[in-house]
Protein backbone atom coordinates (compact mmCIF):
# COMPACT_ATOMS: atom_id res chain seq x y z
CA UNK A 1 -28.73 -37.50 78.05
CA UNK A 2 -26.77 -40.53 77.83
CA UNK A 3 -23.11 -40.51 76.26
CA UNK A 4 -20.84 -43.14 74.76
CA UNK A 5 -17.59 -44.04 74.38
CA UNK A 6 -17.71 -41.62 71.28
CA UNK A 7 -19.06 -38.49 73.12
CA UNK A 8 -22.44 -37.72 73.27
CA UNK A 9 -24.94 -38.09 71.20
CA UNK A 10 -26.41 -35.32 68.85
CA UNK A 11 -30.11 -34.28 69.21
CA UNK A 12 -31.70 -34.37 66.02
CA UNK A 13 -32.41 -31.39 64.09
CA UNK A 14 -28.92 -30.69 65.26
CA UNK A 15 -24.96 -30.25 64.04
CA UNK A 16 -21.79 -30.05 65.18
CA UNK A 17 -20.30 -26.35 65.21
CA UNK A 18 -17.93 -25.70 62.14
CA UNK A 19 -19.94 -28.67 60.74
CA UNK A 20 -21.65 -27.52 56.91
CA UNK A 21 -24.91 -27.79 56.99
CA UNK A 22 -27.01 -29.22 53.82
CA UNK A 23 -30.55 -30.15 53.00
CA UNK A 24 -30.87 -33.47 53.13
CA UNK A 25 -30.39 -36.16 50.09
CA UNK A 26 -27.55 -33.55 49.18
CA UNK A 27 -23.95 -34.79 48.55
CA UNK A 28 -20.77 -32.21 49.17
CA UNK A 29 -18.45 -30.91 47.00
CA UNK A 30 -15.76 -32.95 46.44
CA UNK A 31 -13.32 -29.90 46.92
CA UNK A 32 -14.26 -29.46 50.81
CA UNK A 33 -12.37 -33.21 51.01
CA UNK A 34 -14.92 -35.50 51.42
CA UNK A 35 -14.71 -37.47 48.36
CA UNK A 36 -18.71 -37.53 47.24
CA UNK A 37 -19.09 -36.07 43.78
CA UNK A 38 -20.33 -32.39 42.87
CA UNK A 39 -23.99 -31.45 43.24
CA UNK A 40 -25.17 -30.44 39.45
CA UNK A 41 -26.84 -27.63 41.00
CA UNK A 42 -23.75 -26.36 42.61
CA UNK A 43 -22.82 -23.02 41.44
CA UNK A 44 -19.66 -23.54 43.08
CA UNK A 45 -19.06 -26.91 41.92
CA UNK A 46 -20.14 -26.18 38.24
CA UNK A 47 -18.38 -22.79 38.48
CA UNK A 48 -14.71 -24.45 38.67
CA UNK A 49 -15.69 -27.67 36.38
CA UNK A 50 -15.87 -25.01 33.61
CA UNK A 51 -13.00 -22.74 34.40
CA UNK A 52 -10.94 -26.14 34.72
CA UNK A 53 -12.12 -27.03 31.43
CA UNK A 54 -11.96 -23.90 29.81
CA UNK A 55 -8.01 -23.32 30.93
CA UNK A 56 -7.74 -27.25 29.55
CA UNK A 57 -8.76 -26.67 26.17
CA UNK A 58 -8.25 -23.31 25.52
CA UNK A 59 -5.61 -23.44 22.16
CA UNK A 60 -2.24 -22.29 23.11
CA UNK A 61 -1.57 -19.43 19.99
CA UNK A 62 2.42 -19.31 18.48
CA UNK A 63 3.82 -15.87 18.78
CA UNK A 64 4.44 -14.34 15.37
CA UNK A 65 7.86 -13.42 14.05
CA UNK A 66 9.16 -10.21 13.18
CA UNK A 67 8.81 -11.25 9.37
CA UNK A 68 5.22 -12.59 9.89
CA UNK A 69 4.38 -9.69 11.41
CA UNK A 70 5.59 -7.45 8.59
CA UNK A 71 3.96 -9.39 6.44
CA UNK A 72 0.32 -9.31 7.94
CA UNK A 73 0.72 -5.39 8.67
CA UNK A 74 1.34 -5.39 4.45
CA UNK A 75 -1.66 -7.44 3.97
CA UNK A 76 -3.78 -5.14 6.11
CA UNK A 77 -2.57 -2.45 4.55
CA UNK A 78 -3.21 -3.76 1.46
CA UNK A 79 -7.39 -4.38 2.15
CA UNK A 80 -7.68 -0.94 3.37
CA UNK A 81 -6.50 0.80 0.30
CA UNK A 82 -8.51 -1.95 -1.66
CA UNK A 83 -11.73 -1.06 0.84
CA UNK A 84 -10.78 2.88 0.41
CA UNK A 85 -10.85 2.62 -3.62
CA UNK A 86 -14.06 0.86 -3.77
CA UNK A 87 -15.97 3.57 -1.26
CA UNK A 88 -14.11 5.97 -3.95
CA UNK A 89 -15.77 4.12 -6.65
CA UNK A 90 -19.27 3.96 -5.26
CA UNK A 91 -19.41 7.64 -3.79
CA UNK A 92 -17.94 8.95 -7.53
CA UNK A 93 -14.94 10.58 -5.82
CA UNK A 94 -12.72 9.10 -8.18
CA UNK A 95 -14.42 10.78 -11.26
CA UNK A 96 -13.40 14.11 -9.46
CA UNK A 97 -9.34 13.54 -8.99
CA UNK A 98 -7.33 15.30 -11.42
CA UNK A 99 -6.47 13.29 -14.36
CA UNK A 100 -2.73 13.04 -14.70
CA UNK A 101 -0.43 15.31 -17.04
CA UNK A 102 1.25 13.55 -19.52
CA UNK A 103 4.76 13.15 -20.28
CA UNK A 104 4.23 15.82 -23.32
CA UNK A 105 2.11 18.54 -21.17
CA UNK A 106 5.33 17.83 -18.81
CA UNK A 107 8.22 18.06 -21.62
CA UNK A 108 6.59 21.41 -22.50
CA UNK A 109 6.04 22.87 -19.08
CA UNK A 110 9.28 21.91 -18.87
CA UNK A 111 10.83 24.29 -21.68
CA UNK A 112 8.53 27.31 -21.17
CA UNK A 113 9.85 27.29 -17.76
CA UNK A 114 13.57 27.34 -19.42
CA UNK A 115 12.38 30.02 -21.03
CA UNK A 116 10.93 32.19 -18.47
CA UNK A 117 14.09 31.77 -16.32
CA UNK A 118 11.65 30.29 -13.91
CA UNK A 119 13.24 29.95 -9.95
CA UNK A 120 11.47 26.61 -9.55
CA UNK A 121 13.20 24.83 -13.22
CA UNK A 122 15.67 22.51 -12.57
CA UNK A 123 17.36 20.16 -15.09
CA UNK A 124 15.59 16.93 -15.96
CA UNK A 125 17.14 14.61 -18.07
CA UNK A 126 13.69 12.60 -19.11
CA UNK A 127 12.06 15.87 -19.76
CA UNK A 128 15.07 16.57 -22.51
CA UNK A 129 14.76 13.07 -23.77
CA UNK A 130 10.85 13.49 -24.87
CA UNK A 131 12.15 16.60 -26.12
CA UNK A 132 14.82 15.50 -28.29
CA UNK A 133 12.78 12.31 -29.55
CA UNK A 134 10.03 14.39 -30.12
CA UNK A 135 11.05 17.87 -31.52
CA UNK A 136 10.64 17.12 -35.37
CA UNK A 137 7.04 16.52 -35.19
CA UNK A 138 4.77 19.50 -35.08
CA UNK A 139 1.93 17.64 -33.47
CA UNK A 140 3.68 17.08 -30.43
CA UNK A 141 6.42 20.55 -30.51
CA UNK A 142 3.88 23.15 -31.26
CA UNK A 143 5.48 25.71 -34.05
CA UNK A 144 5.47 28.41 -31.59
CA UNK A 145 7.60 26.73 -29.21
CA UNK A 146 10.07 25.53 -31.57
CA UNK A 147 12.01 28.54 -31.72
CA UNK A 148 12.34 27.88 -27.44
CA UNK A 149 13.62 24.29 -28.48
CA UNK A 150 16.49 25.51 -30.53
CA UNK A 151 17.62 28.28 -28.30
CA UNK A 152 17.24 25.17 -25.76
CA UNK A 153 19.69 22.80 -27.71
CA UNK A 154 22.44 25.49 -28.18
CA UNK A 155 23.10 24.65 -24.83
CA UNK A 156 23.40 20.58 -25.22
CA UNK A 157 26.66 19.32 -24.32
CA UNK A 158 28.51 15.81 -24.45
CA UNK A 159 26.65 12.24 -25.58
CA UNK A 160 23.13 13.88 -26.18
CA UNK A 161 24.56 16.95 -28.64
CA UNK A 162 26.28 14.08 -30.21
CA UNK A 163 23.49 11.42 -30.87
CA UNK A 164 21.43 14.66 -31.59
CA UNK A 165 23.64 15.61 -34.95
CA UNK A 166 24.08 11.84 -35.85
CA UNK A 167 20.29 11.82 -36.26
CA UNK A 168 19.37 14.92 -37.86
CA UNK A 169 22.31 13.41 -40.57
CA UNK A 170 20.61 10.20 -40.71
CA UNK A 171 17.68 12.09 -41.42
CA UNK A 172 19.10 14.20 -44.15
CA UNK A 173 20.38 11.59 -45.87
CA UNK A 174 17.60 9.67 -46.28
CA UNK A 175 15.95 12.95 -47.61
CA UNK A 176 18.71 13.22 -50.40
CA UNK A 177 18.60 10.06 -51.14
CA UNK A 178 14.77 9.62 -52.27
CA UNK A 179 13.80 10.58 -55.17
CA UNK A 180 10.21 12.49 -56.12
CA UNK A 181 8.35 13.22 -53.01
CA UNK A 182 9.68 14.10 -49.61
CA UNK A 183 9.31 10.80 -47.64
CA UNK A 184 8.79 12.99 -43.94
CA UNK A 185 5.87 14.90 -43.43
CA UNK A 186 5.74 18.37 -44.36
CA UNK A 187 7.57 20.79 -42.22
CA UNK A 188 9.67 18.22 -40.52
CA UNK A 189 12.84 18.54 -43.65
CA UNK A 190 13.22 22.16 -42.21
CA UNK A 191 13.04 21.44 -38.77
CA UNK A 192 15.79 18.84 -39.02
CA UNK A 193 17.75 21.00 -40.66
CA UNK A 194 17.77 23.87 -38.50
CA UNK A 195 18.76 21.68 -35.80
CA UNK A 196 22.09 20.23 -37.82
CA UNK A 197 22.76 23.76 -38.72
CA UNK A 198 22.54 24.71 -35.17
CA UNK A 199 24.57 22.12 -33.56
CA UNK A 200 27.07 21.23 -36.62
């Protein structure tokens, strides 16, 4: 076995211990420090190519502010009810909620429970105000609760009993003052003048 000034010589077939081995016409990866470019059929090699390139180009996102954020919850917020009401729409369970009283079915709940001394009635200024707009016409003050009205009013106090009488006088008036016909429907002459006799 002859030797050099090198060392001696490998056998073919053979490598040097801690040497990698590779099949031959193969090139190394360039991160073991050899320089030679990446095999393409390198898992390794291919495996950190992409990660490199992924963490490269991946988009960098801007944190939201407070305010942004508020707003975006409101906008989601906002497509769910829009998503609920359509599945409401399409299933028919909107045909099935119960329609809404109106401010006259509330005015007159409103006096009847007045009347019955209920525990649950508490003052409510708009349910007066429909009351007092309202309480000369017979279509929307049914005759049999218009006795409950004026034993309501006897109890109005300050600006409201005021502007109350100042109507019903307006009212009069203009009654007096036409000649023939009575120029308010029929029924509504005695009503306004029960209330000016009441509160006068």
């Amino acid at each position: 076995m002859g030797s050099g000034a090198g060392g001696p010589t490998p056998l073919p077939g053979l490598h040097r211990p801690g040497s990698p081995t590779r099949p031959p016409g193969s090139t190394l990866p360039t991160s073991w420090g050899h320089g030679a470019p990446c095999s393409p059929a390198s898992a390794f090699c291919t495996g950190e190519a992409v990660l490199g390139a992924r963490q490269e180009t991946a988009p960098q996102l801007p944190a939201l502010t407070p305010e942004e954020k508020r707003v975006l919850e409101r906008k989601l917020k906002k497509e769910r009810r829009k998503e609920e009401r359509k599945r409401l729409r399409e299933s028919g369970a909107a045909q099935s909620l119960p329609a809404k009283r109106s401010g006259a079915q509330l005015a007159l709940d409103y006096l009847r429970g007045w009347a019955e001394k209920h525990e649950n009635w508490r003052f409510q200024k708009t349910r007066q105000t429909w009351l007092l707009m309202h309480m000369y016409d017979s279509d929307q003050v049914p005759d049999e609760l218009f006795p409950t009205l004026l034993a309501y009013l006897e109890g109005l106090r300050g600006r409201a009993r005021e502007l109350t009488v100042q109507k019903a006088e307006a009212l009069v008036q203009e009654v007096d003052e036409a000649s023939g016909a009575d120029p308010l429907p029929p029924g509504k002459t005695q009503r306004i003048r029960q209330v000016l006799q009441l509160l006068s």
